[in-house]
C-alpha atoms as a PDB file:
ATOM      1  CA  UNK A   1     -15.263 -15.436 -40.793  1.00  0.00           C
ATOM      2  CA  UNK A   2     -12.322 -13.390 -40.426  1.00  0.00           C
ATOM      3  CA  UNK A   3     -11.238 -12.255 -44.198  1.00  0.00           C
ATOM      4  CA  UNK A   4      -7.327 -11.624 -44.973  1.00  0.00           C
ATOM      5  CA  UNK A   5      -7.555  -7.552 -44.566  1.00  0.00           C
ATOM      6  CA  UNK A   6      -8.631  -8.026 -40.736  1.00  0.00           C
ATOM      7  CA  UNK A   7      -5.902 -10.617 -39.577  1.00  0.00           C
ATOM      8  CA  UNK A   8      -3.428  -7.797 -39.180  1.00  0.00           C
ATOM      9  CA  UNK A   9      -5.396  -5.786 -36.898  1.00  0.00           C
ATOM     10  CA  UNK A  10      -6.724  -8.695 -34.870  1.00  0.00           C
ATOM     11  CA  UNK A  11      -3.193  -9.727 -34.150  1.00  0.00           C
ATOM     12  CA  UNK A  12      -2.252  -6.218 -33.442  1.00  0.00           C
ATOM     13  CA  UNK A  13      -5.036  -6.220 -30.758  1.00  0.00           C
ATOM     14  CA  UNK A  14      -4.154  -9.749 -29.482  1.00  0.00           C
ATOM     15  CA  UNK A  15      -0.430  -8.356 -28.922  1.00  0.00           C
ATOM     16  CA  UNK A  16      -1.557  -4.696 -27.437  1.00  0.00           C
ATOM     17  CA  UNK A  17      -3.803  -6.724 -25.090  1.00  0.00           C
ATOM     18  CA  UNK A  18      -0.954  -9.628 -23.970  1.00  0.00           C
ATOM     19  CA  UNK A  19       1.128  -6.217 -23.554  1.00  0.00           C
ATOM     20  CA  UNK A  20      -1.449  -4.577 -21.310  1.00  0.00           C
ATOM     21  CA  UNK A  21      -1.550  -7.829 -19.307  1.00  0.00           C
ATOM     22  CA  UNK A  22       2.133  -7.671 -18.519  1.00  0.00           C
ATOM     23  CA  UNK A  23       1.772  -4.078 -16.817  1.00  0.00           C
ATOM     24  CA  UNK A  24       0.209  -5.489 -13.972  1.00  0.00           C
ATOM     25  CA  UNK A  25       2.203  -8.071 -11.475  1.00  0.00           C
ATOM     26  CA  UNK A  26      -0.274 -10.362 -10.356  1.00  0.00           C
ATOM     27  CA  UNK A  27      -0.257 -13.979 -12.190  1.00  0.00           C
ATOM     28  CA  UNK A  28      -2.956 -14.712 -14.891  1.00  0.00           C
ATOM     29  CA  UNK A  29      -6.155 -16.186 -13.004  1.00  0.00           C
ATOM     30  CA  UNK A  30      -4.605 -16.261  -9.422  1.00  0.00           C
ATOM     31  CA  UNK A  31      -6.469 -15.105  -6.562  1.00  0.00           C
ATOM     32  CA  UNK A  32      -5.553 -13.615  -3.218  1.00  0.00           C
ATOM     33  CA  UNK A  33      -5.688 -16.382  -0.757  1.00  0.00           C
ATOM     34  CA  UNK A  34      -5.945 -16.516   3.136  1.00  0.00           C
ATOM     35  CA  UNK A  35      -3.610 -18.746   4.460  1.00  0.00           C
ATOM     36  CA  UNK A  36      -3.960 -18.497   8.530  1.00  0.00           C
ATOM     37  CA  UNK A  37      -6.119 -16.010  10.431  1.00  0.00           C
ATOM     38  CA  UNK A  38      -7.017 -16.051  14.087  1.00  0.00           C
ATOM     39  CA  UNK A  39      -3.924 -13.317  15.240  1.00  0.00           C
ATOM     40  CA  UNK A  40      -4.104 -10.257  16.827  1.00  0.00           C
ATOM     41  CA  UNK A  41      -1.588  -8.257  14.754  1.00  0.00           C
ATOM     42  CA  UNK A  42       0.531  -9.500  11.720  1.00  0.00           C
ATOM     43  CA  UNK A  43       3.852  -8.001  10.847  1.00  0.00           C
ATOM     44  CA  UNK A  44       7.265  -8.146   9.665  1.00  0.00           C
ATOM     45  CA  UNK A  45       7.251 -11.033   6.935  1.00  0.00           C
ATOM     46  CA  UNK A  46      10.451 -12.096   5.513  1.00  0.00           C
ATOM     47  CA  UNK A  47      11.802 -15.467   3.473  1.00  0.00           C
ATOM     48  CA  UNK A  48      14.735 -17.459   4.376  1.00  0.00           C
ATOM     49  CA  UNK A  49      16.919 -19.119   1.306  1.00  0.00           C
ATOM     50  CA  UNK A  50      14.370 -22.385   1.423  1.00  0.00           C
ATOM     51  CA  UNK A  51      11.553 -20.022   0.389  1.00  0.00           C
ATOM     52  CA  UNK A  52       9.942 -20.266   4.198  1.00  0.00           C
ATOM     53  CA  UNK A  53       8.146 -17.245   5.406  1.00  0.00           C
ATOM     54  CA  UNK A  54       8.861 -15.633   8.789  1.00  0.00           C
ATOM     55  CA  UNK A  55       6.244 -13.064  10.601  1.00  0.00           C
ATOM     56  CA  UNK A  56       5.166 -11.476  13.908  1.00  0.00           C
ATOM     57  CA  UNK A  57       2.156 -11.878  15.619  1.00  0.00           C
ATOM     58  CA  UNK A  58       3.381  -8.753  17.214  1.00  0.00           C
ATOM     59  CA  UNK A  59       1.146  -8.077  20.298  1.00  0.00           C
ATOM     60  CA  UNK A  60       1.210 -11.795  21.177  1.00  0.00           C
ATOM     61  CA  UNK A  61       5.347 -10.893  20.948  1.00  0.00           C
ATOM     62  CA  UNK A  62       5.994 -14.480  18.467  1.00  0.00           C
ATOM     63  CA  UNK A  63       7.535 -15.151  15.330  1.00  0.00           C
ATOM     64  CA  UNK A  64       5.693 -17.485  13.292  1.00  0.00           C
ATOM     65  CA  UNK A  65       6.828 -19.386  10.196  1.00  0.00           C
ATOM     66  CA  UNK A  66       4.616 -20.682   7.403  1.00  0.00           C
ATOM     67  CA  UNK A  67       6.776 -23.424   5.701  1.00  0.00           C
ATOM     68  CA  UNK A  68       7.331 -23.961   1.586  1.00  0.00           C
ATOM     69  CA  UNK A  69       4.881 -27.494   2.511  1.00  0.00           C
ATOM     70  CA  UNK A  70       2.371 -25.003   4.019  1.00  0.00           C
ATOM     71  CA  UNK A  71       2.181 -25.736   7.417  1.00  0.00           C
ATOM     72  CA  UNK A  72       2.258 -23.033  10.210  1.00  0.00           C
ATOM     73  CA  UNK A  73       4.908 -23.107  13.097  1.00  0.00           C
ATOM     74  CA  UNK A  74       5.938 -21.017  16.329  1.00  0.00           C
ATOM     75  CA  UNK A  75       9.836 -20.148  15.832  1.00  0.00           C
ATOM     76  CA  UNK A  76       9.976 -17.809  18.832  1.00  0.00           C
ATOM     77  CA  UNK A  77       8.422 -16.783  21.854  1.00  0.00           C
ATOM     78  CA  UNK A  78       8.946 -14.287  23.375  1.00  0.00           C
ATOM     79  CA  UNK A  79      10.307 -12.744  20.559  1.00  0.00           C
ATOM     80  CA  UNK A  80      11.301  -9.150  21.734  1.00  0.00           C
ATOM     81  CA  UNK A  81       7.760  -7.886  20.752  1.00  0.00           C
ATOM     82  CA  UNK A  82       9.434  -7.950  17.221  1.00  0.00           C
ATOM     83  CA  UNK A  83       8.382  -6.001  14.597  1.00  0.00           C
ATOM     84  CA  UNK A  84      10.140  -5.644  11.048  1.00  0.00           C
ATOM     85  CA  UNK A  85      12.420  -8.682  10.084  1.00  0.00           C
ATOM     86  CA  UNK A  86      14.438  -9.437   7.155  1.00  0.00           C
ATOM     87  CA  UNK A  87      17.572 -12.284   7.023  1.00  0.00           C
ATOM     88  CA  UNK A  88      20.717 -11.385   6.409  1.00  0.00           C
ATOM     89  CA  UNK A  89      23.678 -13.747   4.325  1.00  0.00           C
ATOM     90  CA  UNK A  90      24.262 -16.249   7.384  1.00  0.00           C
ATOM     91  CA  UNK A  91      20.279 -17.365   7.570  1.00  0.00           C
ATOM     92  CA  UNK A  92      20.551 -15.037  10.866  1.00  0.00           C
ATOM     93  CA  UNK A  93      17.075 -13.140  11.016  1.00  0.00           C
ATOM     94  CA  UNK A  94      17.590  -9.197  11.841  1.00  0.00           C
ATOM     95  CA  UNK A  95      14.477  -8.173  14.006  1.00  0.00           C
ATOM     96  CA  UNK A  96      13.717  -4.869  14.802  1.00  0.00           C
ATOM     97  CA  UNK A  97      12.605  -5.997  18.729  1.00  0.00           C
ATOM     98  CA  UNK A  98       9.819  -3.433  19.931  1.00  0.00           C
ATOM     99  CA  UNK A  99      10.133  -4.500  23.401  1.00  0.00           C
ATOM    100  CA  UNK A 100      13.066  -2.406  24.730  1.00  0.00           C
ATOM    101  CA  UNK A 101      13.528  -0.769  21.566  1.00  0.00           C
ATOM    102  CA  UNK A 102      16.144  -2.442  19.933  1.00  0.00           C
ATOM    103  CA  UNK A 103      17.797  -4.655  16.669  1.00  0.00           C
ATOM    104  CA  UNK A 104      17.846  -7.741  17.244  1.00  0.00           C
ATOM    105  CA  UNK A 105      20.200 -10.928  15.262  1.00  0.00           C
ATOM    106  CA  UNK A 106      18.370 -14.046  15.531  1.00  0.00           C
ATOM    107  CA  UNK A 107      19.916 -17.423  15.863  1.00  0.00           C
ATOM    108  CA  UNK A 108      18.613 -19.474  12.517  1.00  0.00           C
ATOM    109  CA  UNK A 109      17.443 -21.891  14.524  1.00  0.00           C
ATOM    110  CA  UNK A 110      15.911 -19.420  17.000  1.00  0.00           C
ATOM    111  CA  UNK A 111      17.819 -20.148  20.171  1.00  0.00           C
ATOM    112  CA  UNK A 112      19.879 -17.180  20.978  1.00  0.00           C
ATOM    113  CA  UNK A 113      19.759 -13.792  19.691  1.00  0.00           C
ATOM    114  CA  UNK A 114      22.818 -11.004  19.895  1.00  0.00           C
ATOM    115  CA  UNK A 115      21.404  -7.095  20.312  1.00  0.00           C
ATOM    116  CA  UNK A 116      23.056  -5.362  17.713  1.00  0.00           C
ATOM    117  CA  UNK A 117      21.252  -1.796  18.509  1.00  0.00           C
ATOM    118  CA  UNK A 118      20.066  -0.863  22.185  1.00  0.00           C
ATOM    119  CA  UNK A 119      20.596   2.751  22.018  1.00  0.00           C
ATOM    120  CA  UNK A 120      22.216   6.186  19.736  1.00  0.00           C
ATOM    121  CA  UNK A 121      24.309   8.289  21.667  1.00  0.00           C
ATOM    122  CA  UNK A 122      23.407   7.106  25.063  1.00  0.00           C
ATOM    123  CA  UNK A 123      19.716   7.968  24.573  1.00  0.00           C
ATOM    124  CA  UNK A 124      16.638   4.741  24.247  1.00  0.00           C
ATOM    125  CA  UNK A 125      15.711   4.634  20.280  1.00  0.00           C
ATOM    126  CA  UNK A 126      12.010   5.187  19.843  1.00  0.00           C
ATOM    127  CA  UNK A 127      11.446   1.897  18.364  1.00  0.00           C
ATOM    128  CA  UNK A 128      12.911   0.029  15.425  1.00  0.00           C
ATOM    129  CA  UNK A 129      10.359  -0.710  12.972  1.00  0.00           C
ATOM    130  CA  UNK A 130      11.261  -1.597   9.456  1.00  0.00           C
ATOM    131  CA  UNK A 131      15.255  -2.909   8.542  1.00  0.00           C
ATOM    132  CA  UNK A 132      16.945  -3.704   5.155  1.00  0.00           C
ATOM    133  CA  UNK A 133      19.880  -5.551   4.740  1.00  0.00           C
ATOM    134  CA  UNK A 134      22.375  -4.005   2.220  1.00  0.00           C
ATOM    135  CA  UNK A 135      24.536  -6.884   0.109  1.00  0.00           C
ATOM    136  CA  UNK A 136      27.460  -5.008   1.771  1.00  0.00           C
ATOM    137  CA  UNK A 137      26.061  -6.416   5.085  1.00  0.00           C
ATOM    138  CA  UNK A 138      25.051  -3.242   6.454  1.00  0.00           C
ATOM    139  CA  UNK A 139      21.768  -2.445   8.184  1.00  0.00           C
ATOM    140  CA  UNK A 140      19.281   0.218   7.264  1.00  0.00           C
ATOM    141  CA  UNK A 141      16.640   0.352  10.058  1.00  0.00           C
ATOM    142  CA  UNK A 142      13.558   3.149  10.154  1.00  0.00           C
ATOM    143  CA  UNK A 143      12.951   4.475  13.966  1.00  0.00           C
ATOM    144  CA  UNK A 144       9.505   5.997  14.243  1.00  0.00           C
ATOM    145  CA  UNK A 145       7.547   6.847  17.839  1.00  0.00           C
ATOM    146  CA  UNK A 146       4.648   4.745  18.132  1.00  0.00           C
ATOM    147  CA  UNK A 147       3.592   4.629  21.615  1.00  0.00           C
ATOM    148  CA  UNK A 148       3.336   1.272  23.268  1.00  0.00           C
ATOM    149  CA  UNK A 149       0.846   0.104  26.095  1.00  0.00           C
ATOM    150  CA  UNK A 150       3.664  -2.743  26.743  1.00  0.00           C
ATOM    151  CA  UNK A 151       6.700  -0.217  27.580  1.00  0.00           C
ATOM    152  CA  UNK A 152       7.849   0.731  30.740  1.00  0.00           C
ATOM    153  CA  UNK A 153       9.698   3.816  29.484  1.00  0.00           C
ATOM    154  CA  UNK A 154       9.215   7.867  29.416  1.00  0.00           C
ATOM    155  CA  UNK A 155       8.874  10.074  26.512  1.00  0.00           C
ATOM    156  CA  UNK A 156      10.971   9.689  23.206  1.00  0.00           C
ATOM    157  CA  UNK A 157      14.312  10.787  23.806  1.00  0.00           C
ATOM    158  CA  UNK A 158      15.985  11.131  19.945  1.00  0.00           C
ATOM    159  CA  UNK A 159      14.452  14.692  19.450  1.00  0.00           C
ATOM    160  CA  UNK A 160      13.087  13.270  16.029  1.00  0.00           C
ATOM    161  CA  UNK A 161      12.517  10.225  13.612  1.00  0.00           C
ATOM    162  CA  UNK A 162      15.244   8.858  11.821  1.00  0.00           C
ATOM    163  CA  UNK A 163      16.725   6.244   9.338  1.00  0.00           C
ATOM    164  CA  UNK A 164      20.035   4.830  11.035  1.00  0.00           C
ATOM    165  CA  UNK A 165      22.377   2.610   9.205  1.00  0.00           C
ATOM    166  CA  UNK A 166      24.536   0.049  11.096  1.00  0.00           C
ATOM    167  CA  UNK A 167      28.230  -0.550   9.577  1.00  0.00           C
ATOM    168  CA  UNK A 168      28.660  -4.304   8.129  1.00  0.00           C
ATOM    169  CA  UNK A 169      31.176  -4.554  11.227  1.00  0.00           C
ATOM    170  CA  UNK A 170      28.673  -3.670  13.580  1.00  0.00           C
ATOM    171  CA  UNK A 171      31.264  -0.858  14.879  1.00  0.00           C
ATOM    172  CA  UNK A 172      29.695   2.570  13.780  1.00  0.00           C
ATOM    173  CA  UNK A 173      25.909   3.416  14.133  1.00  0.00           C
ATOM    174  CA  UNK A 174      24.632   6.543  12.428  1.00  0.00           C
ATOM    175  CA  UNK A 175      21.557   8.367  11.552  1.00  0.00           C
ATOM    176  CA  UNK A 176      21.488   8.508   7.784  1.00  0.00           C
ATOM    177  CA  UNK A 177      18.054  10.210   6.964  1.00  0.00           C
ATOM    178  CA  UNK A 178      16.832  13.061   9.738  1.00  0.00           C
ATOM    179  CA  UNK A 179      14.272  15.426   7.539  1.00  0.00           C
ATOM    180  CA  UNK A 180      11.194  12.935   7.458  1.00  0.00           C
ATOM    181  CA  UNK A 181       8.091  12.896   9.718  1.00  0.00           C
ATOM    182  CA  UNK A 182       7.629   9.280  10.466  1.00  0.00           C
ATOM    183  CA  UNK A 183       9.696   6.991   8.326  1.00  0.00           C
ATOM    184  CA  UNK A 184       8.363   3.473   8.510  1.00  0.00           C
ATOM    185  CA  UNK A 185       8.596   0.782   5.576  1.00  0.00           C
ATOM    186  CA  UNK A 186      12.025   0.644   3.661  1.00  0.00           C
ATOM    187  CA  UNK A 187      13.698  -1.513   0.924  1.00  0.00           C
ATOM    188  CA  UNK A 188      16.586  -1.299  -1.408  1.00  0.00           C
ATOM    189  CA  UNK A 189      17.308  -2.341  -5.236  1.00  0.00           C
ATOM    190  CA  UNK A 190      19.217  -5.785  -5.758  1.00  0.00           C
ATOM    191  CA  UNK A 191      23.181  -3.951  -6.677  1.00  0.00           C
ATOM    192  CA  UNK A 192      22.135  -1.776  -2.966  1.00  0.00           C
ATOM    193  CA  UNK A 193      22.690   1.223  -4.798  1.00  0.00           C
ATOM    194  CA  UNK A 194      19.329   2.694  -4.331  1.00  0.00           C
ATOM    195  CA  UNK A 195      17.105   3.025  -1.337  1.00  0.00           C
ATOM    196  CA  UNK A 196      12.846   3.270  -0.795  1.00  0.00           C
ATOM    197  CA  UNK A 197      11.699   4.916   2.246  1.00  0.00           C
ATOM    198  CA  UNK A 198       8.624   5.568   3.027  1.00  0.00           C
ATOM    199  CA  UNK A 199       7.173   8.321   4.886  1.00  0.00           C
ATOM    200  CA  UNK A 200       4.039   7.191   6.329  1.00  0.00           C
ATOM    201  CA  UNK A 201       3.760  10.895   8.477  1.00  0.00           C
ATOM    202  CA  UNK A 202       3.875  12.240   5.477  1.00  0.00           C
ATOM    203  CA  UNK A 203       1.933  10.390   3.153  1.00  0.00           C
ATOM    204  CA  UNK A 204       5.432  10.092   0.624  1.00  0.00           C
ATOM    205  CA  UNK A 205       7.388   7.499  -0.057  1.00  0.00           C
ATOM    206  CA  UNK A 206      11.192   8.745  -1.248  1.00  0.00           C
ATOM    207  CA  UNK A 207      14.047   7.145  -3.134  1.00  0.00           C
ATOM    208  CA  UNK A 208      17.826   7.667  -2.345  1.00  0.00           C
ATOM    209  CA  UNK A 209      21.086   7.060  -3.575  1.00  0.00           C
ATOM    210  CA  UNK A 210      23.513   4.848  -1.423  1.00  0.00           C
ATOM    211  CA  UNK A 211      27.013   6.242  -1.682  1.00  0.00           C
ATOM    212  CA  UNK A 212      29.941   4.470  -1.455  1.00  0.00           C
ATOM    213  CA  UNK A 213      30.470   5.073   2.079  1.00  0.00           C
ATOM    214  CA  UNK A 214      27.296   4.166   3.341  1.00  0.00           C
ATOM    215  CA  UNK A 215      25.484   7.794   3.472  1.00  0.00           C
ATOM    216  CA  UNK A 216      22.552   8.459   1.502  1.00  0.00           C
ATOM    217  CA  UNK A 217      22.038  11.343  -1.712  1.00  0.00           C
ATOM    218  CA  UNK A 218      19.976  12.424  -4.147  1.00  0.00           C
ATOM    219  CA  UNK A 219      16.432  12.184  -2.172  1.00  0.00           C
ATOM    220  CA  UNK A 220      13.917  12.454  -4.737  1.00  0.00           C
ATOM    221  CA  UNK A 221      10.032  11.980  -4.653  1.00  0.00           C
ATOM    222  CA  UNK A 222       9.293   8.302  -5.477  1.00  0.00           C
ATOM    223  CA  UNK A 223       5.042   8.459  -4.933  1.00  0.00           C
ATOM    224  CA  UNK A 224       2.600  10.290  -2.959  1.00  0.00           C
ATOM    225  CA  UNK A 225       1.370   7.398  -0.613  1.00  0.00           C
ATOM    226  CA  UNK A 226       2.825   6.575   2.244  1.00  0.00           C
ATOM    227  CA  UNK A 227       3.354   2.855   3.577  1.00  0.00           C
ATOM    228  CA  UNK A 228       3.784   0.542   6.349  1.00  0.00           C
ATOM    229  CA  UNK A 229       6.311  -2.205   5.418  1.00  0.00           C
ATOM    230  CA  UNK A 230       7.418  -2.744   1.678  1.00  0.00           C
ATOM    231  CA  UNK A 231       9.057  -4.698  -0.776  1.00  0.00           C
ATOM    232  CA  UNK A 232      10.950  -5.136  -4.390  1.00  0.00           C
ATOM    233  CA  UNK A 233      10.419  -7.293  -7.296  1.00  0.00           C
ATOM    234  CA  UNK A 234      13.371  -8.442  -9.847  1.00  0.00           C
ATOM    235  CA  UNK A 235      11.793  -5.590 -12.172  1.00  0.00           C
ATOM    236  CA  UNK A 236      12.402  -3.324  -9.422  1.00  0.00           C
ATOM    237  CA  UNK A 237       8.487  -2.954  -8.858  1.00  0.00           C
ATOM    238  CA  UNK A 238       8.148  -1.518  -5.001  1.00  0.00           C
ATOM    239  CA  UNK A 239       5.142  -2.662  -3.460  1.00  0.00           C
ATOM    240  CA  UNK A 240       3.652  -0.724  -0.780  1.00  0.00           C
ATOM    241  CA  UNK A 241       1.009  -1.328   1.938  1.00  0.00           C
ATOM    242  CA  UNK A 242      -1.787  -0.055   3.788  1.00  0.00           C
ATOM    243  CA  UNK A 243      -5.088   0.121   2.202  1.00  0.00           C
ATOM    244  CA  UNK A 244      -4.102  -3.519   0.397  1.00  0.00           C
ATOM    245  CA  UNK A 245      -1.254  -3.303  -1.641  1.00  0.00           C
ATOM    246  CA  UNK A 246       0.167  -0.772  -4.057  1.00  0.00           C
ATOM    247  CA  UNK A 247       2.505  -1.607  -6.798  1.00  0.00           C
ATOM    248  CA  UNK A 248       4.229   1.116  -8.372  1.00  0.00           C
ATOM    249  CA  UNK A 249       6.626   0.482 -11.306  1.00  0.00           C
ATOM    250  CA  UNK A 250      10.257   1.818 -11.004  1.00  0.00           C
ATOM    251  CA  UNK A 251       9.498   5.405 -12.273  1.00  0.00           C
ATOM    252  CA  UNK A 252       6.802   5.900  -9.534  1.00  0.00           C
ATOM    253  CA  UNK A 253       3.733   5.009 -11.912  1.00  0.00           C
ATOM    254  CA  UNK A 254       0.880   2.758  -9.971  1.00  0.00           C
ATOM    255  CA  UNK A 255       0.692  -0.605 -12.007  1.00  0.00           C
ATOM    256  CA  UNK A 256      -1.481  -2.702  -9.707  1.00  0.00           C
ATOM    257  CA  UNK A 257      -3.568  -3.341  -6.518  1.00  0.00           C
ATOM    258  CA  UNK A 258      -4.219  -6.025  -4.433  1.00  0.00           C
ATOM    259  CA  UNK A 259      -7.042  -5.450  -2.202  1.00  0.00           C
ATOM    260  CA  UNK A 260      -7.054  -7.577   0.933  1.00  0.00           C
ATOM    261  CA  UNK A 261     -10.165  -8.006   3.056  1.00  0.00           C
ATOM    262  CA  UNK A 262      -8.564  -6.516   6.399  1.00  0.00           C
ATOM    263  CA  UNK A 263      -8.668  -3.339   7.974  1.00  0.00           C
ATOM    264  CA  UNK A 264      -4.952  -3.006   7.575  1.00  0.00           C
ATOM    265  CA  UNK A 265      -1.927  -4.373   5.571  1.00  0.00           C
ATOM    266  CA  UNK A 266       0.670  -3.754   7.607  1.00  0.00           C
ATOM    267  CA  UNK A 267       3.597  -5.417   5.271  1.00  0.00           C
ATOM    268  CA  UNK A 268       4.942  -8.152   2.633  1.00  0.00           C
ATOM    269  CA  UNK A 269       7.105 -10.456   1.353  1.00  0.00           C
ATOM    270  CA  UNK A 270       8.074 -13.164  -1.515  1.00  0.00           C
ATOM    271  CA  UNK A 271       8.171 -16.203  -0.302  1.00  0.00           C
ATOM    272  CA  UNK A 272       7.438 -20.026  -1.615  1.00  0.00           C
ATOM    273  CA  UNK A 273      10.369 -22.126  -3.576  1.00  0.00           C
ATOM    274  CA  UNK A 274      10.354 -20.082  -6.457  1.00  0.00           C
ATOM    275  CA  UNK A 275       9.639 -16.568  -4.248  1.00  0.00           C
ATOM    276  CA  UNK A 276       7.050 -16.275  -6.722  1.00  0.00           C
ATOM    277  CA  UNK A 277       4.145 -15.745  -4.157  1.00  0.00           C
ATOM    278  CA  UNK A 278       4.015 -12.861  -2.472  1.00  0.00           C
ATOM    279  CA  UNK A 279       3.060 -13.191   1.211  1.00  0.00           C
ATOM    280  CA  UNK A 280       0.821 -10.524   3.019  1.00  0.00           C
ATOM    281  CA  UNK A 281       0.396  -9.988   6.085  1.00  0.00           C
ATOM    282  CA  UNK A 282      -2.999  -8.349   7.171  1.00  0.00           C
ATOM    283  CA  UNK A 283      -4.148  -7.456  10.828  1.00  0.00           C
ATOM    284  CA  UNK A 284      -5.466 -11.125  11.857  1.00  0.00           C
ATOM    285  CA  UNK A 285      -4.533 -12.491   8.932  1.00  0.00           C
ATOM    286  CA  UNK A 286      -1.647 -14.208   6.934  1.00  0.00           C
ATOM    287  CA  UNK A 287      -2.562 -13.825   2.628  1.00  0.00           C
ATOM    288  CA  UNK A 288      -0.647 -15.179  -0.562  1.00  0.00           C
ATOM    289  CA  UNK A 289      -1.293 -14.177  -3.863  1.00  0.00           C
ATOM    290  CA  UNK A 290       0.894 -15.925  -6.809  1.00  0.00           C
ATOM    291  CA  UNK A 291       2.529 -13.237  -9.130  1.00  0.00           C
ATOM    292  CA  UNK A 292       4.226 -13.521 -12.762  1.00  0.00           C
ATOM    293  CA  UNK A 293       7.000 -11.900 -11.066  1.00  0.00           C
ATOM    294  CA  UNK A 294       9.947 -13.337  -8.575  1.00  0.00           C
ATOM    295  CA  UNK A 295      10.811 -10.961  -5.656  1.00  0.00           C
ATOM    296  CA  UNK A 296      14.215  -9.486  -6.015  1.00  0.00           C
ATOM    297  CA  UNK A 297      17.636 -11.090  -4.899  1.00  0.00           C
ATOM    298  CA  UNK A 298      17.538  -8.159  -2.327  1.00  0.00           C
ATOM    299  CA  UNK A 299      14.055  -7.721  -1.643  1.00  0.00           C
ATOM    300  CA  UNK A 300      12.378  -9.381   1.685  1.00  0.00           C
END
């Protein structure tokens, strides 16, 4: 029997311990789940307004889609050996397409596409990887050197690797970010007035200020881990991948992990009719864990 003198403290405990349970982003009780398997290398995953989920099978060079009913599609092959994806305000799907090392705008229904990016300055990119779409309608795009046994090209030829950003217009291309070692995974806050990169060289991921005019300020530390692809909740949690995935609050503190039974997890994304899911993809495998938390109006 609980007497009169102990009813404060056990409701003091029952609210430290709902409080405890809010740190964390993953949905009481849910469980990671494996949706599709059998691929040779997922990446890029990205939702479309409906809450459908977009992602490359990379080496296979297709874009799959796994519907809000839950059934599993080809939307494109060839798909430009595309990489990192993310739709922009007209349901067109911004690839980052590996295969001649360029950015791609995809069609929404996947029959044409328009190369926004082919080179900088007259010289080959080393390959798109990871792009963000600012709510201005500019593009933030990461360009690290990862060799490919699928090119037919010589060495790098940008003398680093760089974050570019590509005007709303489409009429100015310029490098943004030039002092990291391999930028790869990137994401920005909801207003677009902050940007995640991470550093995946390195082993950093950094946070900047977007200026006005497009340029970026104010690079600060954000965590020391790296990352592949990325993402943002609405609480402006940035999730990070890798060794499963990392979720670090917006002051850089770790507040979860989801470990996912692959070698690699190479990137993520909400998804689902409430983008309350987040999707994972995972080497040969496509993963969905349900969260108490909906992605961010900005977020992938």
């Amino acid at each position: 029997m609980i007497t009169q003198r102990l009813i404060p403290l056990v409701c003091l405990l029952a609210s430290l311990s709902c409080l405890s349970a809010q740190t964390g982003v993953v949905a009481p009780g849910a469980t990671l789940e494996k949706l599709a398997g059998d691929f040779k290398f997922t990446e890029g995953p990205t939702c479309d307004a409906q809450g459908n989920v977009f992602f490359t099978d990379q080496p296979n060079d297709r874009i799959m889609k796994w519907s809000v009913e839950g059934k599993l599609s080809t939307f494109l092959q060839p798909a430009g050996r595309a990489n990192g994806m993310f739709f922009n305000a007209q349901g067109n799907l911004i690839a980052c397409a590996d295969g001649q090392n360029e950015l791609w705008a995809i069609s929404p229904d996947g029959t044409r596409h328009t190369v926004l990016v082919k080179d900088y300055e007259g010289k080959l990119l080393n390959g798109p990887n990871d792009v963000w779409v600012h709510p201005g309608g500019s593009l933030y795009f990461t360009d690290p050197f990862y060799k490919r046994d699928y090119w037919k090209r010589g060495p790098a030829e940008q003398g680093g690797q760089h974050v570019y950003r590509l005007s709303a217009d489409r009429k100015e291309l310029r490098r943004v970010a030039t002092d990291l070692t391999q930028p790869n995974g990137i994401i920005g806050t909801a207003d677009g007035k902050k940007l995640f990169v991470a550093d995946i060289g390195a082993r950093k991921t950094y946070r900047y200020e977007v200026r006005g005019d497009g340029s970026l300020a104010d690079k600060q530390l954000f965590c020391e881990l790296g990352s592949d692809g990325m993402t943002i909740d609405a609480e402006g949690n940035i999730y990070l991948t890798g060794r499963g995935v990392s979720v670090f609050d917006p002051a850089g503190k770790k507040i979860d992990q989801v470990n996912v039974p692959e070698g690699w997890t190479a990137n993520v994304s909400f998804g689902g009719r409430d983008r309350q899911t987040l999707f994972i993809t995972a080497s040969k495998g496509l993963y969905s864990i349900k969260l108490r938390v909906k992605g961010s109006a900005q977020g992938k």
